[in-house]
Protein backbone atom coordinates (compact mmCIF):
# COMPACT_ATOMS: atom_id res chain seq x y z
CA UNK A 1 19.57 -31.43 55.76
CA UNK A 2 16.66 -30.07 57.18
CA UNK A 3 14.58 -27.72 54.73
CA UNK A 4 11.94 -26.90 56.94
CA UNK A 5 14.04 -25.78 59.63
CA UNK A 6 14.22 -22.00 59.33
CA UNK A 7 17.48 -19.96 58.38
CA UNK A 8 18.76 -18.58 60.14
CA UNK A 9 18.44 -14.18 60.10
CA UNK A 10 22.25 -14.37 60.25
CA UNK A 11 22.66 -16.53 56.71
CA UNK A 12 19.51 -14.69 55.37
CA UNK A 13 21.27 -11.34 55.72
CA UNK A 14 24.63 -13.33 54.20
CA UNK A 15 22.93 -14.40 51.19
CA UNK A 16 20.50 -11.14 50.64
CA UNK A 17 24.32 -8.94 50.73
CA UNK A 18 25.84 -11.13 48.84
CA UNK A 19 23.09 -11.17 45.74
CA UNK A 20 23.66 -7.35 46.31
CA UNK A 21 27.00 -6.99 46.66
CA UNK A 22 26.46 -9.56 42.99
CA UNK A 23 23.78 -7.26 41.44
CA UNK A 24 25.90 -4.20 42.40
CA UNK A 25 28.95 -5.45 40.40
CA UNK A 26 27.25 -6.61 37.56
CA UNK A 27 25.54 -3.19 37.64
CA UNK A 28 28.94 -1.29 37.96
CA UNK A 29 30.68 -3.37 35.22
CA UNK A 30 28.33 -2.82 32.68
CA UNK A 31 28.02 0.60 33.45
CA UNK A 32 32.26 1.24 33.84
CA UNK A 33 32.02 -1.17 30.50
CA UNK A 34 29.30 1.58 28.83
CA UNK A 35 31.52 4.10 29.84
CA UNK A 36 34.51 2.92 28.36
CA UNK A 37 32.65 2.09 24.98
CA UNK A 38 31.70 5.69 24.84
CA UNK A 39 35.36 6.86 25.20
CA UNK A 40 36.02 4.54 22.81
CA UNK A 41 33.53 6.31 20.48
CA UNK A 42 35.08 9.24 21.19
CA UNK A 43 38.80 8.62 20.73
CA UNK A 44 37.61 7.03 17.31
CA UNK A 45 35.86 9.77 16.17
CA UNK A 46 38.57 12.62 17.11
CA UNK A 47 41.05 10.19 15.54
CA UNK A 48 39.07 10.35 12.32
CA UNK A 49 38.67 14.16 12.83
CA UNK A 50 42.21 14.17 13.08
CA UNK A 51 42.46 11.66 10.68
CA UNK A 52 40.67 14.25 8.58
CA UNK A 53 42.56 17.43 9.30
CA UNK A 54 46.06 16.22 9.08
CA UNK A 55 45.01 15.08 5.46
CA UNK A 56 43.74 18.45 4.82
CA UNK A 57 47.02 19.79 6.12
CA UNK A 58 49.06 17.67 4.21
CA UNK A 59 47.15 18.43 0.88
CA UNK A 60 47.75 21.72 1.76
CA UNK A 61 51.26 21.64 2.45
CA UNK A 62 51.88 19.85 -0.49
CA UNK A 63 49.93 23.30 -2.23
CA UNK A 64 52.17 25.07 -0.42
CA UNK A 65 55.57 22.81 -1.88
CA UNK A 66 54.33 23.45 -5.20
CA UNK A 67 53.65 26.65 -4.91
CA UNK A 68 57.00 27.33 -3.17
CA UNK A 69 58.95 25.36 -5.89
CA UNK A 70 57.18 27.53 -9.24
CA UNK A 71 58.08 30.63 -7.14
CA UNK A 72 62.41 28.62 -6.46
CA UNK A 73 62.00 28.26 -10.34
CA UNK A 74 60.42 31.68 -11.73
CA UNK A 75 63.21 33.43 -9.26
CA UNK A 76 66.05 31.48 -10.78
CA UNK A 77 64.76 32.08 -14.25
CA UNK A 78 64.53 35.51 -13.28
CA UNK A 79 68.40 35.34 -11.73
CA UNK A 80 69.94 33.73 -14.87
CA UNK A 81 68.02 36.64 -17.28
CA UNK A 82 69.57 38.90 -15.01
CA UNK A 83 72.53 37.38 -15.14
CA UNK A 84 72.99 37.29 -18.84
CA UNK A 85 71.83 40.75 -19.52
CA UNK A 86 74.77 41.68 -16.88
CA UNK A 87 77.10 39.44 -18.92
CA UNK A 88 76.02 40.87 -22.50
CA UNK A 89 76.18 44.39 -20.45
CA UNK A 90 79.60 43.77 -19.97
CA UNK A 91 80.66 42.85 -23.63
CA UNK A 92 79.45 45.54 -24.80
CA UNK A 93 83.00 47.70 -24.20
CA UNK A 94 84.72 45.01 -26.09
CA UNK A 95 82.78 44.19 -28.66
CA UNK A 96 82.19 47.97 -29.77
CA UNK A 97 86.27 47.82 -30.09
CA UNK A 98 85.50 45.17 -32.96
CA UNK A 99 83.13 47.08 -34.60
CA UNK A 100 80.11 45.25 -33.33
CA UNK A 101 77.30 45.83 -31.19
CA UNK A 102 75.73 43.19 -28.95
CA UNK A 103 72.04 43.08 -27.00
CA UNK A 104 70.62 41.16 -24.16
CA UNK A 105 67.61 39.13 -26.21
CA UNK A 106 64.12 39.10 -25.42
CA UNK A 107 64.06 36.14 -26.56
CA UNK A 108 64.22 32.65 -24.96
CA UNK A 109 65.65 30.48 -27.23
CA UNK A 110 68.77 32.40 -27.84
CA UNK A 111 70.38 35.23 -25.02
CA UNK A 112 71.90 37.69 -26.99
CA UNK A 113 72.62 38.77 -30.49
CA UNK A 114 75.69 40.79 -31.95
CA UNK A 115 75.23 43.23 -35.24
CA UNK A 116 77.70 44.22 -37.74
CA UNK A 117 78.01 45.56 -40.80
CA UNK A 118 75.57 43.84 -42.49
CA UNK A 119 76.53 40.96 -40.22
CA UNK A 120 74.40 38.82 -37.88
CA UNK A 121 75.00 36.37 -35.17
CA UNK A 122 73.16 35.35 -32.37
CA UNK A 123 74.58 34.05 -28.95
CA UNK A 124 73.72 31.28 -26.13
CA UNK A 125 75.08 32.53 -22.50
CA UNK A 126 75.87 29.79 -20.11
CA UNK A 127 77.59 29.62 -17.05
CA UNK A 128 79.40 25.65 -18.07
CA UNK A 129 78.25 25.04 -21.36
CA UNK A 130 77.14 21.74 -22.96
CA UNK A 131 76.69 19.80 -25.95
CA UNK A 132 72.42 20.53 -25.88
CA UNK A 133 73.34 24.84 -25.33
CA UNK A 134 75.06 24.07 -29.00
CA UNK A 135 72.15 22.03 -30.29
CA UNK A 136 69.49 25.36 -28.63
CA UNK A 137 71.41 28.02 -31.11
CA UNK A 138 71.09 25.54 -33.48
CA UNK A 139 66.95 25.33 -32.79
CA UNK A 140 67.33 29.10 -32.50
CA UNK A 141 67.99 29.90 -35.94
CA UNK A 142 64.28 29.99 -37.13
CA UNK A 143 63.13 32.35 -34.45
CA UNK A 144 66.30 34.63 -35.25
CA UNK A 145 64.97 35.14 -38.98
CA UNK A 146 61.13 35.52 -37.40
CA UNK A 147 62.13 38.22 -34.66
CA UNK A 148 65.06 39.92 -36.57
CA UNK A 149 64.37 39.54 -40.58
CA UNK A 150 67.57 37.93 -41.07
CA UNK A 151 69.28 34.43 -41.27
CA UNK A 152 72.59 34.40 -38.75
CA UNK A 153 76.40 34.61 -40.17
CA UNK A 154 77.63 32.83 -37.42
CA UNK A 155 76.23 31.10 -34.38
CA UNK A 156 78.16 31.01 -31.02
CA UNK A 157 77.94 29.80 -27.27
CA UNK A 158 79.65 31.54 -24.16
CA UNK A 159 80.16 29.91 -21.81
CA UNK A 160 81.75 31.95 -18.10
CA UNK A 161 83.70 28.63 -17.24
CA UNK A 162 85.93 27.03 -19.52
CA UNK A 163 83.98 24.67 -21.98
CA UNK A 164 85.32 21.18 -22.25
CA UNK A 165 87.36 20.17 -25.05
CA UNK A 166 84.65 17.82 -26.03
CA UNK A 167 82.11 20.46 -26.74
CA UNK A 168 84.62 23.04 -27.89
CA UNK A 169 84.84 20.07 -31.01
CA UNK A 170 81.05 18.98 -30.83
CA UNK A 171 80.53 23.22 -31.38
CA UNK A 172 83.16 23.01 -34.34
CA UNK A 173 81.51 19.99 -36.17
CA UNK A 174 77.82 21.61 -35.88
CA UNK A 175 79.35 25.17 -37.35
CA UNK A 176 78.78 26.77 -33.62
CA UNK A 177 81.62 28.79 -31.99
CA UNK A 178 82.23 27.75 -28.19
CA UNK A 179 83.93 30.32 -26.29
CA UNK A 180 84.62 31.94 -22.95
CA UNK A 181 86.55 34.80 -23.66
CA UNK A 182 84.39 38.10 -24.77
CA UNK A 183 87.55 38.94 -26.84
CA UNK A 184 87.83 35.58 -28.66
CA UNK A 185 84.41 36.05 -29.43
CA UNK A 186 84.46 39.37 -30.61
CA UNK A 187 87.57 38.65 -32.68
CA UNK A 188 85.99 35.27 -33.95
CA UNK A 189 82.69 37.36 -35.18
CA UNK A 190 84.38 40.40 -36.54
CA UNK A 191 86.74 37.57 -38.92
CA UNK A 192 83.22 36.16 -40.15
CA UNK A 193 82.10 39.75 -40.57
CA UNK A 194 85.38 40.82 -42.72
CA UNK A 195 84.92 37.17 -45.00
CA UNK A 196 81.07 37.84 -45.62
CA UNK A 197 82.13 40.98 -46.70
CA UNK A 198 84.40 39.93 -49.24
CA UNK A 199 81.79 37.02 -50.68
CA UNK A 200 79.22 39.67 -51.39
């Protein structure tokens, strides 16, 4: 091959487009290539934003879960006082028959207690009783003599549905009356009322 033959104008144009057409790809990658490391940036900083925020929403909602269950538990504390004071409400009727009066307690380890003649008992309401309601009146005997000056005659659970026979006899051996009839009961306490009587 010649070199000092001239080129042609045709292959000069050819070769000048062509390190154009070269230099204006390379400048359009990079530049597509800067652009899509930006929005790379970008979509990896919102995702930490949002990273960020649903955190803070979920600590929050967990707040909120706690919050929600206290308030679940206070109302159902709140629903089972009520619902004892109704129960010990509706005693009352039978109970005066017997000679004995009974209260809603203000109390929380024991719900109610009954009063005599010169008698004392106090009284765990639940709606299916167990063995530990037996062993709480038990535990309940020291704040009975603190709040009303006097040591219990007799000790007894209620229970609205019918106790098993298992605790009826785990109430027996631990000196604790199980019962789900209010006239039982009442008939039950006014008997230890009549014997303390007659061992004074």
């Amino acid at each position: 091959m010649d070199e000092s033959r001239p080129i042609p104008i045709e292959e000069r144009i050819e070769r000048i487009l062509e390190k154009v057409l070269r230099e204006i790809r390379d400048t359009i990658i990079r530049e597509l290539f800067r652009e899509i490391t930006d929005i790379l940036k970008e979509m990896a900083l919102n995702m930490n934003q949002l990273t960020a925020r649903v955190d803070e929403l979920t600590q929050r909602v967990n707040q909120l879960t706690e919050q929600v269950s206290r308030l679940v538990g206070a109302v159902g504390e709140i629903r089972g006082e009520v619902s004892e004071w109704k129960v010990v409400d509706s005693m009352k009727g039978v109970f005066n028959r017997f000679g004995l009066e009974v209260y809603a307690s203000p109390w929380r380890l024991f719900d109610a207690y009954v009063i005599g003649d010169g008698f004392l008992a106090i009284v765990e309401i639940c709606v299916n009783c167990r063995e530990s309601d037996i062993d709480q009146i038990k535990r309940a005997i020291s704040v009975a003599i603190d709040k009303l000056g006097s040591r219990p005659n007799a000790l007894a659970v209620f229970s609205l549905k019918k106790p098993k026979s298992s605790v009826i006899e785990y109430g027996r051996r631990m000196g604790v009356i199980v019962e789900n009839s209010p006239i039982r009961l009442a008939k039950a306490l006014r008997e230890l009322m009549e014997k303390s009587k007659k061992t004074k």
